[in-house]
N, C-alpha and C. Protein backbone atom coordinates (compact mmCIF):
# COMPACT_ATOMS: atom_id res chain seq x y z
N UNK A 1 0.84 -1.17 0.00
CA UNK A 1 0.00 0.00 0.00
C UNK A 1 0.89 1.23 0.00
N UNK A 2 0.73 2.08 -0.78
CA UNK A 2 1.27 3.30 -1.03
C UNK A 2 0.93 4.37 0.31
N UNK A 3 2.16 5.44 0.72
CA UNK A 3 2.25 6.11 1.43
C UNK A 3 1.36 7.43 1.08
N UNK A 4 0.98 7.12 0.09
CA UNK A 4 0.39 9.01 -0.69
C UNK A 4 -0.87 8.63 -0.45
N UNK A 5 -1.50 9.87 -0.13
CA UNK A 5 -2.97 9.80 -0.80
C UNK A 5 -2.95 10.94 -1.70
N UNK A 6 -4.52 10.86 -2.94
CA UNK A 6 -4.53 11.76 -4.26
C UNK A 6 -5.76 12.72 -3.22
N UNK A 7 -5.28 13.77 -3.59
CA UNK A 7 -5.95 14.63 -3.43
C UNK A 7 -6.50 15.79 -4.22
N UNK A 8 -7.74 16.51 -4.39
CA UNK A 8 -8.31 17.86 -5.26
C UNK A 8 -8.04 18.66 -4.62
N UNK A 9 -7.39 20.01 -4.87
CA UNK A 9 -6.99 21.07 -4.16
C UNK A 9 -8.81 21.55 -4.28
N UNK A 10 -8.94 22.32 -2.98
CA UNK A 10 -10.57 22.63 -3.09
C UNK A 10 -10.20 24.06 -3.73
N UNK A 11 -9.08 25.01 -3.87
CA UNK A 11 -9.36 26.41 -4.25
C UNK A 11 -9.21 26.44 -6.00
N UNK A 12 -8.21 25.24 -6.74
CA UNK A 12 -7.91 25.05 -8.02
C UNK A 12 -8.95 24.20 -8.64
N UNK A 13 -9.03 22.67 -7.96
CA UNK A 13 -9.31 21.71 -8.88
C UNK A 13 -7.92 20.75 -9.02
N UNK A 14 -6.76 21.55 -8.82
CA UNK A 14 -5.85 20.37 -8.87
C UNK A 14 -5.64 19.32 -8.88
N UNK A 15 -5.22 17.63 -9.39
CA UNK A 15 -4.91 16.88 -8.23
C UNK A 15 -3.70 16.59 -7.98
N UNK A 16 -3.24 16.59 -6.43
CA UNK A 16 -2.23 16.52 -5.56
C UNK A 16 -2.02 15.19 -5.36
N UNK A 17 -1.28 14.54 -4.83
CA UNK A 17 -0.48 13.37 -3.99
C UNK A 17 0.05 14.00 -2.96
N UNK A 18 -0.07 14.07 -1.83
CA UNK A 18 0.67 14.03 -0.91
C UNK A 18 1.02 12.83 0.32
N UNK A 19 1.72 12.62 0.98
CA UNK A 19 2.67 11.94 2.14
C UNK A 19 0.98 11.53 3.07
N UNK A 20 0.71 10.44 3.68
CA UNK A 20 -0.80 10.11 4.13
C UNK A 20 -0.74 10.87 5.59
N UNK A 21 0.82 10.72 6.29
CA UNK A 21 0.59 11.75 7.38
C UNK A 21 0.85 13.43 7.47
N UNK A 22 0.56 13.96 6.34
CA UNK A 22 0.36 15.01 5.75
C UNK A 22 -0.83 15.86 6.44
N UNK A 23 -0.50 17.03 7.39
CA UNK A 23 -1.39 17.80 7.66
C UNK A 23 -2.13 18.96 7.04
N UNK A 24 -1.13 19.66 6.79
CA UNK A 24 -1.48 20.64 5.76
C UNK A 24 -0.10 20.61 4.98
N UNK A 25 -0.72 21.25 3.53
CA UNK A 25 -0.17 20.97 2.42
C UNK A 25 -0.45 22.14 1.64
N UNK A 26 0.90 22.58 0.31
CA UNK A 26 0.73 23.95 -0.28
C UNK A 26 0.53 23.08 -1.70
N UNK A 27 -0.81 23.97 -1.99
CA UNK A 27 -1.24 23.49 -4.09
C UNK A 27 -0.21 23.90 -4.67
N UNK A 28 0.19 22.25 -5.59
CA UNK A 28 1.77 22.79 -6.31
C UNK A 28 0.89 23.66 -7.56
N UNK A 29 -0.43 23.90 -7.68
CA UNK A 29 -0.96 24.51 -9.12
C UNK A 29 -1.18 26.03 -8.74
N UNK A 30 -1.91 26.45 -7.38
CA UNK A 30 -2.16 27.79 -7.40
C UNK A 30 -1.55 28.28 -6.16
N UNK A 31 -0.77 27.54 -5.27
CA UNK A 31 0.23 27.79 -4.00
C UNK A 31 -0.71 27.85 -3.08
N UNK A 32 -2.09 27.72 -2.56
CA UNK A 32 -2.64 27.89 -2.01
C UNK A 32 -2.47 26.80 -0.79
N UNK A 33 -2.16 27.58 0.84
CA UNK A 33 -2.10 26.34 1.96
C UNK A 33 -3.47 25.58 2.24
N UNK A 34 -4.07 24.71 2.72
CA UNK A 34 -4.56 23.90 2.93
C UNK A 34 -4.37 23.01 4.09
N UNK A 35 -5.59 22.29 4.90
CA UNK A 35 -5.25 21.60 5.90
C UNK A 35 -6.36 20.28 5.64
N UNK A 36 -5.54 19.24 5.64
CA UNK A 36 -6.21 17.88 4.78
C UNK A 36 -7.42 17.66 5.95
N UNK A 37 -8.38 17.32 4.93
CA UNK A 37 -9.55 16.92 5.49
C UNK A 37 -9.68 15.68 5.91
N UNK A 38 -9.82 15.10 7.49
CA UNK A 38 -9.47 13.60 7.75
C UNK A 38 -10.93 12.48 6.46
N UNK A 39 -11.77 13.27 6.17
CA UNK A 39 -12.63 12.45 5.28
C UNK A 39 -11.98 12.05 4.12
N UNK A 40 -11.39 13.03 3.35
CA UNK A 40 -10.29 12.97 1.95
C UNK A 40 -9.69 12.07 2.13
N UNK A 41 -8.53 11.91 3.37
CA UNK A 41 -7.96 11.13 3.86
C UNK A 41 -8.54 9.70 3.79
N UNK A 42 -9.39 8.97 4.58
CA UNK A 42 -10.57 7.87 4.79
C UNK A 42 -10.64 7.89 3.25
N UNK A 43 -11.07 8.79 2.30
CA UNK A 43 -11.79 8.44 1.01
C UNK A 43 -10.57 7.45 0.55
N UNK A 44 -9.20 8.56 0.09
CA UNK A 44 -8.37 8.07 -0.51
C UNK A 44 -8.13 6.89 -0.41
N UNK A 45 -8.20 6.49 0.86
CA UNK A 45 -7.78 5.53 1.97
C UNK A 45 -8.76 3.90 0.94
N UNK A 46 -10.14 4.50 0.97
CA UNK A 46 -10.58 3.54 0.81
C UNK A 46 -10.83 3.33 -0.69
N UNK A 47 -10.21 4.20 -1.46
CA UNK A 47 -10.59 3.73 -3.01
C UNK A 47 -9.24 3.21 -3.24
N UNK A 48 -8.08 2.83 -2.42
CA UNK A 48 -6.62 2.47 -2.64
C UNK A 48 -7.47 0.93 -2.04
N UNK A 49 -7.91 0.58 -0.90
CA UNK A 49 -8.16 -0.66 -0.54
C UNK A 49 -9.02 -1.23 -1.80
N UNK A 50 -10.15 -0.56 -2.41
CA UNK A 50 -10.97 -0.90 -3.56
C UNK A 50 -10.33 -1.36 -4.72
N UNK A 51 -9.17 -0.60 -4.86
CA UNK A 51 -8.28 -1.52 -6.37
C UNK A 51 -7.80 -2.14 -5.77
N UNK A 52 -6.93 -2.43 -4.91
CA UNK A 52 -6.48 -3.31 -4.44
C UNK A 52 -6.86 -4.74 -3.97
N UNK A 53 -8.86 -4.69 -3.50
CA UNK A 53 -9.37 -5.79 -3.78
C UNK A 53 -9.62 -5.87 -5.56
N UNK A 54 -10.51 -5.17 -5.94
CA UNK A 54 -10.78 -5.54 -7.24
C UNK A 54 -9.34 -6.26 -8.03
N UNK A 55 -8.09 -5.60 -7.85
CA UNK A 55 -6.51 -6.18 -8.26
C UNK A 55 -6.65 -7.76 -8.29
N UNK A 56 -6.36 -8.13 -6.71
CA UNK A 56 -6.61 -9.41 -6.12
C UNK A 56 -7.64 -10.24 -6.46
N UNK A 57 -8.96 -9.66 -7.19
CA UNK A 57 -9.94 -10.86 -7.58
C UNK A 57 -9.93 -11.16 -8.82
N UNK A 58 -9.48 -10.13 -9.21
CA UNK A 58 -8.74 -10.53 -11.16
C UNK A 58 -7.57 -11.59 -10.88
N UNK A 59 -7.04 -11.51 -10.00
CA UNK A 59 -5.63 -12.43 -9.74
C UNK A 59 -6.03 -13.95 -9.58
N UNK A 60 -7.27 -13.72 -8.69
CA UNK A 60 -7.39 -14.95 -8.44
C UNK A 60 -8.62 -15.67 -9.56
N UNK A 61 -9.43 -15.22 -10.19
CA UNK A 61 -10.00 -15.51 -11.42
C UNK A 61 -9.05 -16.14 -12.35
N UNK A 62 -7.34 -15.35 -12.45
CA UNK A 62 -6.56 -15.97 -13.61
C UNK A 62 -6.04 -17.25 -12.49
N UNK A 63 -5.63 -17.32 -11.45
CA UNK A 63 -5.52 -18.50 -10.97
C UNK A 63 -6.25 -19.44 -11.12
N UNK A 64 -7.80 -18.84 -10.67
CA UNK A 64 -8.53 -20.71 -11.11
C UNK A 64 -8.65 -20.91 -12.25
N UNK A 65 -8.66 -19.94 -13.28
CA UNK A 65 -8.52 -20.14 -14.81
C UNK A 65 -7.43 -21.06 -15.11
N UNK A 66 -6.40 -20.73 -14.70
CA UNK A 66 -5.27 -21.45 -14.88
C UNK A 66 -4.97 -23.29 -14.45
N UNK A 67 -5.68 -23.24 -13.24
CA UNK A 67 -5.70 -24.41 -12.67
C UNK A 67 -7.32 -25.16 -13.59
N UNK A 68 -8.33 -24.74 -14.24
CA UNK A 68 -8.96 -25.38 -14.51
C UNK A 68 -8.34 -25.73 -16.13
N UNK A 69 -7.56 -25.08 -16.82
CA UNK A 69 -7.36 -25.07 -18.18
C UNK A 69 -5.99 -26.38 -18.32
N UNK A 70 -5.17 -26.56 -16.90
CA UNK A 70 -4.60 -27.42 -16.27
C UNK A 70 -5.56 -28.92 -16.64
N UNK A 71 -6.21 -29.11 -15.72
CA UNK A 71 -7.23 -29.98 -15.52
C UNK A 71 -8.33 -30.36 -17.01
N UNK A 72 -8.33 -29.43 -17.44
CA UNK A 72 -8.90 -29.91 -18.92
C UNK A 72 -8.07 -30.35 -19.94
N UNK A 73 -6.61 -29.80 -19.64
CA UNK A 73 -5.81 -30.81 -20.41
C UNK A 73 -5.53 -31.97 -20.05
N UNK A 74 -5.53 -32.47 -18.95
CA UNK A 74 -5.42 -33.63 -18.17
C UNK A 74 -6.62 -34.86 -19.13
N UNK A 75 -7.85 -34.02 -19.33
CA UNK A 75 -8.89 -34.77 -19.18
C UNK A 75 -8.80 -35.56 -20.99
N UNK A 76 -8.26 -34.09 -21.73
CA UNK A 76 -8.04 -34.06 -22.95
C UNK A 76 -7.18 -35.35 -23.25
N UNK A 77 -6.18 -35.43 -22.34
CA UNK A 77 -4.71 -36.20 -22.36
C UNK A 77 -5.76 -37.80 -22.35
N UNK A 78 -6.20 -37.77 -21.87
CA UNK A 78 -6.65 -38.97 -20.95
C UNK A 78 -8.17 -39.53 -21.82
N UNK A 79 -8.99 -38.99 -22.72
CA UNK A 79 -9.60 -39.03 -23.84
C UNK A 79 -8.89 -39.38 -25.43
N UNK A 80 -7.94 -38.69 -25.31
CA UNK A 80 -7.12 -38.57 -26.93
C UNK A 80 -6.61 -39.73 -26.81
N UNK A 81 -5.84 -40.33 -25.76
CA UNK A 81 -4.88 -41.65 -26.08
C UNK A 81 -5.87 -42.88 -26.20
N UNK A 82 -6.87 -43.27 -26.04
CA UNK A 82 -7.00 -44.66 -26.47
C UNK A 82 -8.33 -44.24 -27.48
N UNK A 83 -8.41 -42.99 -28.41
CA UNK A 83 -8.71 -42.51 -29.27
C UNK A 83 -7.79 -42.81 -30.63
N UNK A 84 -6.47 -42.03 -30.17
CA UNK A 84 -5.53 -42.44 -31.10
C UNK A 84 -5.23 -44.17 -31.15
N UNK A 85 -5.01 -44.56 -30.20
CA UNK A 85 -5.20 -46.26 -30.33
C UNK A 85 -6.18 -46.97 -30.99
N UNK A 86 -7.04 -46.49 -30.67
CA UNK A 86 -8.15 -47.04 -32.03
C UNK A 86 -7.98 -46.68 -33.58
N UNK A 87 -7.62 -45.53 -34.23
CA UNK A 87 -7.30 -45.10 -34.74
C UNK A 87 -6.35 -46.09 -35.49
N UNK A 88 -5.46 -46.32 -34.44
CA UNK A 88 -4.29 -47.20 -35.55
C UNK A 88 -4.74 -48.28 -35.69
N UNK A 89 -5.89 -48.83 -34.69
CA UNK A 89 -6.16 -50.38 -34.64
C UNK A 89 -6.84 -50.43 -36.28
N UNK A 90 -7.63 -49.21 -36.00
CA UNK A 90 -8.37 -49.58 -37.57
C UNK A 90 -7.88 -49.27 -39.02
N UNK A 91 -6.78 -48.62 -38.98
CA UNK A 91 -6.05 -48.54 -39.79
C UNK A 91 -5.62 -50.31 -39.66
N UNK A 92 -4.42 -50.90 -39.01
CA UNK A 92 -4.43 -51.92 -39.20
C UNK A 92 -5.37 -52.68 -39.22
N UNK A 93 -6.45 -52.89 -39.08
CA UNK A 93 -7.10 -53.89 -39.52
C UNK A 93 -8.13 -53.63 -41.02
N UNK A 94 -7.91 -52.87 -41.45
CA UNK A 94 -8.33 -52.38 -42.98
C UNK A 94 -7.27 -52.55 -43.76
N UNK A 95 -6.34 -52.98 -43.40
CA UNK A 95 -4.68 -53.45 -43.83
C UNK A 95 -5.01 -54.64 -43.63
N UNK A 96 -5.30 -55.59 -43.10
CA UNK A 96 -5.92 -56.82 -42.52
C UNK A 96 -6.65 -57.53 -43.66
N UNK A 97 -7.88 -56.41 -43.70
CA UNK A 97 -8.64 -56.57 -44.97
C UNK A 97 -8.79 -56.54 -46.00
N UNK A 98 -7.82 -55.86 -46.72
CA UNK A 98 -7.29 -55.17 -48.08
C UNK A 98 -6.42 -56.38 -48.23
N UNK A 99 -5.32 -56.77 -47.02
CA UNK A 99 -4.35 -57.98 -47.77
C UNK A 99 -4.78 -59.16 -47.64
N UNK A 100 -6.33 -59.64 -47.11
CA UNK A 100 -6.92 -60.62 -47.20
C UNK A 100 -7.62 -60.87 -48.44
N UNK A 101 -8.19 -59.77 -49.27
CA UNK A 101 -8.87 -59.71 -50.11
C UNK A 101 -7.88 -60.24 -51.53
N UNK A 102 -6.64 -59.09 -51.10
CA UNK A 102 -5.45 -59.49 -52.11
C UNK A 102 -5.14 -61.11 -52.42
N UNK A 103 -5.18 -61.62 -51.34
CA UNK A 103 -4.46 -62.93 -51.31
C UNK A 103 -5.52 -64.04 -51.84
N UNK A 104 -6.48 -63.69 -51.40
CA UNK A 104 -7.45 -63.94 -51.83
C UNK A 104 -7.96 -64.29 -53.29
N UNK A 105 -7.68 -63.30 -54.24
CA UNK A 105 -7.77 -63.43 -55.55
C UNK A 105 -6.19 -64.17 -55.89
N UNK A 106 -5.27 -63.50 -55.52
CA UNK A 106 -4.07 -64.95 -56.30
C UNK A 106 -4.15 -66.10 -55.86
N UNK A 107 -5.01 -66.15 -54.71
CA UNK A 107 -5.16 -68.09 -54.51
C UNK A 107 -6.45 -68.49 -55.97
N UNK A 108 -6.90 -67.78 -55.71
CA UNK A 108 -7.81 -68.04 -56.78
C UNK A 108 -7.65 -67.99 -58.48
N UNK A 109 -6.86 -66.94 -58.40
CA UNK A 109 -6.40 -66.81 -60.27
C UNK A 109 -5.63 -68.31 -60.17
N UNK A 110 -4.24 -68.84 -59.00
CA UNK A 110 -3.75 -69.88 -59.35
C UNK A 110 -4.48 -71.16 -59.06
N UNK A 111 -5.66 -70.78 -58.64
CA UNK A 111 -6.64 -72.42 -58.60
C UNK A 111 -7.22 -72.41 -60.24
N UNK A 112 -7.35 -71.55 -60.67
CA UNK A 112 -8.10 -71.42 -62.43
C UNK A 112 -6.96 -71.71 -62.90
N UNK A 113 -5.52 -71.34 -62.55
CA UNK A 113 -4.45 -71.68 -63.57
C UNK A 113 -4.63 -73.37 -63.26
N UNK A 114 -4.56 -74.11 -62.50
CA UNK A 114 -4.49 -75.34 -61.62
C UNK A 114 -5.46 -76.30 -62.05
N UNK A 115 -6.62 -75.81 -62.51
CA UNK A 115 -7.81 -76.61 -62.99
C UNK A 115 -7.56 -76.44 -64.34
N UNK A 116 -7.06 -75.14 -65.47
CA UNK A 116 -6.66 -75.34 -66.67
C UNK A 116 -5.22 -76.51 -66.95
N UNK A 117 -4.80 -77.07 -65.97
CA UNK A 117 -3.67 -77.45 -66.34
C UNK A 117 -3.97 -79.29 -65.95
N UNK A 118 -5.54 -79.10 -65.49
CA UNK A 118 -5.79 -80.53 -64.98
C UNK A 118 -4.84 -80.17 -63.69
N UNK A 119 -4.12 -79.90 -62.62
CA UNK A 119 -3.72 -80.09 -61.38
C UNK A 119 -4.65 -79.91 -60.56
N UNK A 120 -5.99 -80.88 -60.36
CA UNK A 120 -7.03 -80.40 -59.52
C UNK A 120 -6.74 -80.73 -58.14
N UNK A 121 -5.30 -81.07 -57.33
CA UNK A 121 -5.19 -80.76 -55.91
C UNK A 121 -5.02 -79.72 -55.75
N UNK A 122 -3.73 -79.12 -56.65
CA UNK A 122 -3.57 -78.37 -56.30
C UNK A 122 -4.48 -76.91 -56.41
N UNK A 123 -5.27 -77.08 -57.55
CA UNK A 123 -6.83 -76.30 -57.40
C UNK A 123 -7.21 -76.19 -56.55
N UNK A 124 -7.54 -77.53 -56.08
CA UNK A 124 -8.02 -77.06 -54.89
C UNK A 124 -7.26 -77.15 -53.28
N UNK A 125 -6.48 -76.85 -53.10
CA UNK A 125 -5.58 -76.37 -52.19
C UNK A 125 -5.71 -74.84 -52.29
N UNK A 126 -5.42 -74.39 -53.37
CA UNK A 126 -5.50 -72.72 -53.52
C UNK A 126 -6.93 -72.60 -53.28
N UNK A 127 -7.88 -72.81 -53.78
CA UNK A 127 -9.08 -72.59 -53.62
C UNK A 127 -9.53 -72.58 -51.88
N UNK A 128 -9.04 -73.60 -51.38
CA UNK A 128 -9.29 -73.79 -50.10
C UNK A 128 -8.47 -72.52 -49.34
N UNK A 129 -7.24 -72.54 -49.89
CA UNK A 129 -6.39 -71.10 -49.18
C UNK A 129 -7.43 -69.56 -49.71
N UNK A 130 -7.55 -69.99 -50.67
CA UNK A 130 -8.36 -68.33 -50.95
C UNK A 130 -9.80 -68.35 -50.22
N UNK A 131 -10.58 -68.97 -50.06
CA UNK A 131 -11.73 -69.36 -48.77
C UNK A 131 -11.30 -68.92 -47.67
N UNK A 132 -9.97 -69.16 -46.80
CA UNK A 132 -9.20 -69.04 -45.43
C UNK A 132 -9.38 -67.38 -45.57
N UNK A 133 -9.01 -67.11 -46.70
CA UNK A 133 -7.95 -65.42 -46.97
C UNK A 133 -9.42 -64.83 -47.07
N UNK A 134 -10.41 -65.07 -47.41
CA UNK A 134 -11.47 -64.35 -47.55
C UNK A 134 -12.33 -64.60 -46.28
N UNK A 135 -12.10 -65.80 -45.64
CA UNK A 135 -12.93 -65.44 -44.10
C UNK A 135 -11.83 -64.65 -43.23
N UNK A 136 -11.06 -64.34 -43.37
CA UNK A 136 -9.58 -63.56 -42.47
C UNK A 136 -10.40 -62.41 -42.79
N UNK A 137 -10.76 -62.08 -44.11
CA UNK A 137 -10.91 -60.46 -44.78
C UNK A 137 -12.44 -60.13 -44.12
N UNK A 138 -13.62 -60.90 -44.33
CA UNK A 138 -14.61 -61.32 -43.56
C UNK A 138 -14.82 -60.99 -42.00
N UNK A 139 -13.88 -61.50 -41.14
CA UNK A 139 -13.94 -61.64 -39.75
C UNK A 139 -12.81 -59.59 -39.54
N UNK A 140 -12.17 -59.50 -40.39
CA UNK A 140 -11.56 -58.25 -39.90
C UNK A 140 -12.40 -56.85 -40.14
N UNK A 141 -13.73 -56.84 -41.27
CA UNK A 141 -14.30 -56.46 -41.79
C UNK A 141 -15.45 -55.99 -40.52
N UNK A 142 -15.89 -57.38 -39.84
CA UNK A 142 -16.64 -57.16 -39.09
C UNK A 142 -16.01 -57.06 -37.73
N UNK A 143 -15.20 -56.40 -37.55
CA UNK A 143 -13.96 -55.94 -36.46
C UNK A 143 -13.98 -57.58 -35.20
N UNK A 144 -13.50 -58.48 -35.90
CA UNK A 144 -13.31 -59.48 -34.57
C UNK A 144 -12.24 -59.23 -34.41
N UNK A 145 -11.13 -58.76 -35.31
CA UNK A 145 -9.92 -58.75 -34.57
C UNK A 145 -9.55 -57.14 -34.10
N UNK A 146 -10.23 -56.77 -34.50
CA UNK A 146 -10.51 -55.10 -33.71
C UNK A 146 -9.98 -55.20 -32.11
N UNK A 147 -9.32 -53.94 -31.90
CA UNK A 147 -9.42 -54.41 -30.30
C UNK A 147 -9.66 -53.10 -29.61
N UNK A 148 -11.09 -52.86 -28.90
CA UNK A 148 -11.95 -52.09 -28.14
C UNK A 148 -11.12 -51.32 -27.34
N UNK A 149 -10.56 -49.81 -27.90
CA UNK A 149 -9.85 -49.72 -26.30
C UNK A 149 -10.64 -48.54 -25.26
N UNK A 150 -10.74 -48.82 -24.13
CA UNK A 150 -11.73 -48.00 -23.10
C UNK A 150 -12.07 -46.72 -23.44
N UNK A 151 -13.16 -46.24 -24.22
CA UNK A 151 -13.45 -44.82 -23.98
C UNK A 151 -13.74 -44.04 -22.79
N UNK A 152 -13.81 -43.19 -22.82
CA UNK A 152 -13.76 -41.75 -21.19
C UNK A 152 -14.95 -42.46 -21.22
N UNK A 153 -15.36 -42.34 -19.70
CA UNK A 153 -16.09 -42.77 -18.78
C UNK A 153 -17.38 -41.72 -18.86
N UNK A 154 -18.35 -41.76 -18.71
CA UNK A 154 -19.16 -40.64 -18.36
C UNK A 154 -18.95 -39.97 -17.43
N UNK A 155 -18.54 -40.08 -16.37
CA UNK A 155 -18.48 -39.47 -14.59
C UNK A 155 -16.83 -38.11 -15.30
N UNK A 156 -15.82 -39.03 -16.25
CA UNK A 156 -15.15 -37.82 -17.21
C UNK A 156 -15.29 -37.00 -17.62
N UNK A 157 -17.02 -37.27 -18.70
CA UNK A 157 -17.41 -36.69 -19.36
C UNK A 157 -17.97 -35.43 -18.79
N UNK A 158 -18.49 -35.69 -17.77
CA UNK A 158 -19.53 -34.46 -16.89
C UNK A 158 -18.46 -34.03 -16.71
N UNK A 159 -17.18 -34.29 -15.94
CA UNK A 159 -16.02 -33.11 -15.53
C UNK A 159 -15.78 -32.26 -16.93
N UNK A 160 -15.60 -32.81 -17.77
CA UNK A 160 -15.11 -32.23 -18.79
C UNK A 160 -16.07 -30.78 -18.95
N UNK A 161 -17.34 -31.41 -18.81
CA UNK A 161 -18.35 -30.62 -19.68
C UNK A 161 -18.56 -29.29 -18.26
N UNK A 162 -18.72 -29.64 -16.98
CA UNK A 162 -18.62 -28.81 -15.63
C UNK A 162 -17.09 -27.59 -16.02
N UNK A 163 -16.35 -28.74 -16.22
CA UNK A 163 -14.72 -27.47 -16.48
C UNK A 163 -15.25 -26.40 -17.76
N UNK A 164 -15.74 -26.71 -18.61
CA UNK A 164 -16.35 -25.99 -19.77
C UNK A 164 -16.75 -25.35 -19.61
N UNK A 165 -17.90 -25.48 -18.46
CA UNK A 165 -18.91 -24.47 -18.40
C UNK A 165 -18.22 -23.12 -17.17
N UNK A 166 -17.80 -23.96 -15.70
CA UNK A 166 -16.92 -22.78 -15.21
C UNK A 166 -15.75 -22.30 -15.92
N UNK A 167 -14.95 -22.65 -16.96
CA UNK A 167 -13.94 -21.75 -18.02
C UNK A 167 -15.11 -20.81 -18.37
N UNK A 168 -15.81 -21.19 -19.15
CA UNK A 168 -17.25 -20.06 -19.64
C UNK A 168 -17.22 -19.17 -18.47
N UNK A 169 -17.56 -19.19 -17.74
CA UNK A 169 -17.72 -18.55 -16.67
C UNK A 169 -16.75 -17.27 -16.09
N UNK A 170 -16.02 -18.25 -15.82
CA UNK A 170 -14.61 -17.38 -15.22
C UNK A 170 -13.83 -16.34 -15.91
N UNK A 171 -13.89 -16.99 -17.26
CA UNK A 171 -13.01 -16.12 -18.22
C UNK A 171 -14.09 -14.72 -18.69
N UNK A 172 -15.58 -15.49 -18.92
CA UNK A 172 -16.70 -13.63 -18.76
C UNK A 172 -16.26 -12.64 -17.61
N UNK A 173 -16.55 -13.61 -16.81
CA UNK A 173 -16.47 -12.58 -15.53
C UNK A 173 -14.85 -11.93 -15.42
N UNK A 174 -13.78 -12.34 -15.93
CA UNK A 174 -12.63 -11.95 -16.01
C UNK A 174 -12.73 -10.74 -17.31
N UNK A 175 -12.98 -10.83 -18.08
CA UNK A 175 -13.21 -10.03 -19.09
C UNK A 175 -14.19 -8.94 -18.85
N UNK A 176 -15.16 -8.85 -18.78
CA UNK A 176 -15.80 -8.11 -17.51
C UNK A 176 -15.36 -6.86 -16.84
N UNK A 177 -14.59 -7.46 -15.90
CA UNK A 177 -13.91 -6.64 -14.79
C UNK A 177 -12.98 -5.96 -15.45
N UNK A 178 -11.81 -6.62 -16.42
CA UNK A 178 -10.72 -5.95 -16.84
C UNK A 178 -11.61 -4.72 -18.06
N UNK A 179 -12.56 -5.44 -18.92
CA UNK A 179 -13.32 -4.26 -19.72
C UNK A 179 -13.96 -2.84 -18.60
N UNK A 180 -14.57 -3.29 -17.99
CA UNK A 180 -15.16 -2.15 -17.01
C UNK A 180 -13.83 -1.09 -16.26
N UNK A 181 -12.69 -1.84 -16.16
CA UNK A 181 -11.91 -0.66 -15.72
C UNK A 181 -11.93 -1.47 -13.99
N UNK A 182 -12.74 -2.27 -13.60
CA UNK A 182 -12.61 -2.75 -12.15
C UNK A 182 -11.30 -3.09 -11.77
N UNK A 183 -10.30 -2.36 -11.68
CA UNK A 183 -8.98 -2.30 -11.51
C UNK A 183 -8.30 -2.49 -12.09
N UNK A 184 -6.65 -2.33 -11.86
CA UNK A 184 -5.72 -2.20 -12.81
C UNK A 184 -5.68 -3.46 -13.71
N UNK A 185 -5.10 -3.06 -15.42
CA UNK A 185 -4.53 -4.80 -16.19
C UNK A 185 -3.61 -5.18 -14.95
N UNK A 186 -3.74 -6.29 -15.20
CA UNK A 186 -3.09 -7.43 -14.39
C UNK A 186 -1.98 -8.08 -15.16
């Protein structure tokens, strides 16, 4: 807390600063002496405590801002990873499916080469392998080999959506105060 209080010279309009245990005082604008009014005093007194709270509740607005924007990355962190894990699962397994399908037709073009050549085991050996390669393509298609990994929980979800709504919150009411002039930028 500052030693000065601001003061209006009552004969100018001035405003002064002077020392808070300041009795009387000469206007540096029209030289005029003066003897401080203990109310001026009290006023000053209390519009220095007034920024000084309003200061402090902007401070602490960017604190819980800070600690909730904390906590929503947490939540973010903790959503995205077995997001991205799925992600690759199904990438590989559409890789799964694509090289089942592949294999699939060269068992089969060489079972037609195999039956043109009269080699009907081996026809059907390929034939039987391209059946295998097409239930592989089949079963990956309909995600059996997929592998489920835990999505966020609901009881997550509400935090998530609660942090959302007090960020909403906090950051108006922060914006707010600093637009209105309710004490100094911070």
């Amino acid at each position: 807390m500052s030693n000065l209080i601001a003061l209006t010279c009552p004969s100018c309009g001035g405003r002064l600063e002077i020392a808070n245990n300041t009795e009387r005082y000469v206007c540096a604008h029209c030289g005029n002496t003066h003897i401080v009014d203990p109310g001026e005093r009290a006023e000053s007194l209390a519009k220095e405590v007034d920024e000084l709270k309003s200061v402090s509740s902007i401070l602490r607005l960017k604190d819980e801002i800070e600690v909730l924007e904390h906590r929503r990355s947490e939540i973010d962190q903790q959503i995205d990873k077995p997001r991205k894990l799925q992600d690759q699962n199904d990438t590989l397994v559409g890789l799964l499916f694509m090289g089942s399908i592949f294999i699939a037709l060269v068992f089969v073009a060489n079972a037609i080469g195999h039956l043109i050549s009269h080699e009907y085991l081996f026809s059907l050996g390929h034939a039987l392998a391209a059946l295998a390669a097409l239930g592989v393509a089949w079963l990956a298609k309909r995600g059996r080999f997929a592998i489920i990994y835990p999505q966020a929980s609901a009881d997550v979800l509400k935090e998530l959506v609660q942090i959302d709504r007090q960020l909403a919150l906090k950051r108006r009411d922060l914006d707010q105060r600093q637009r209105t002039g309710d004490g100094m930028s911070v």
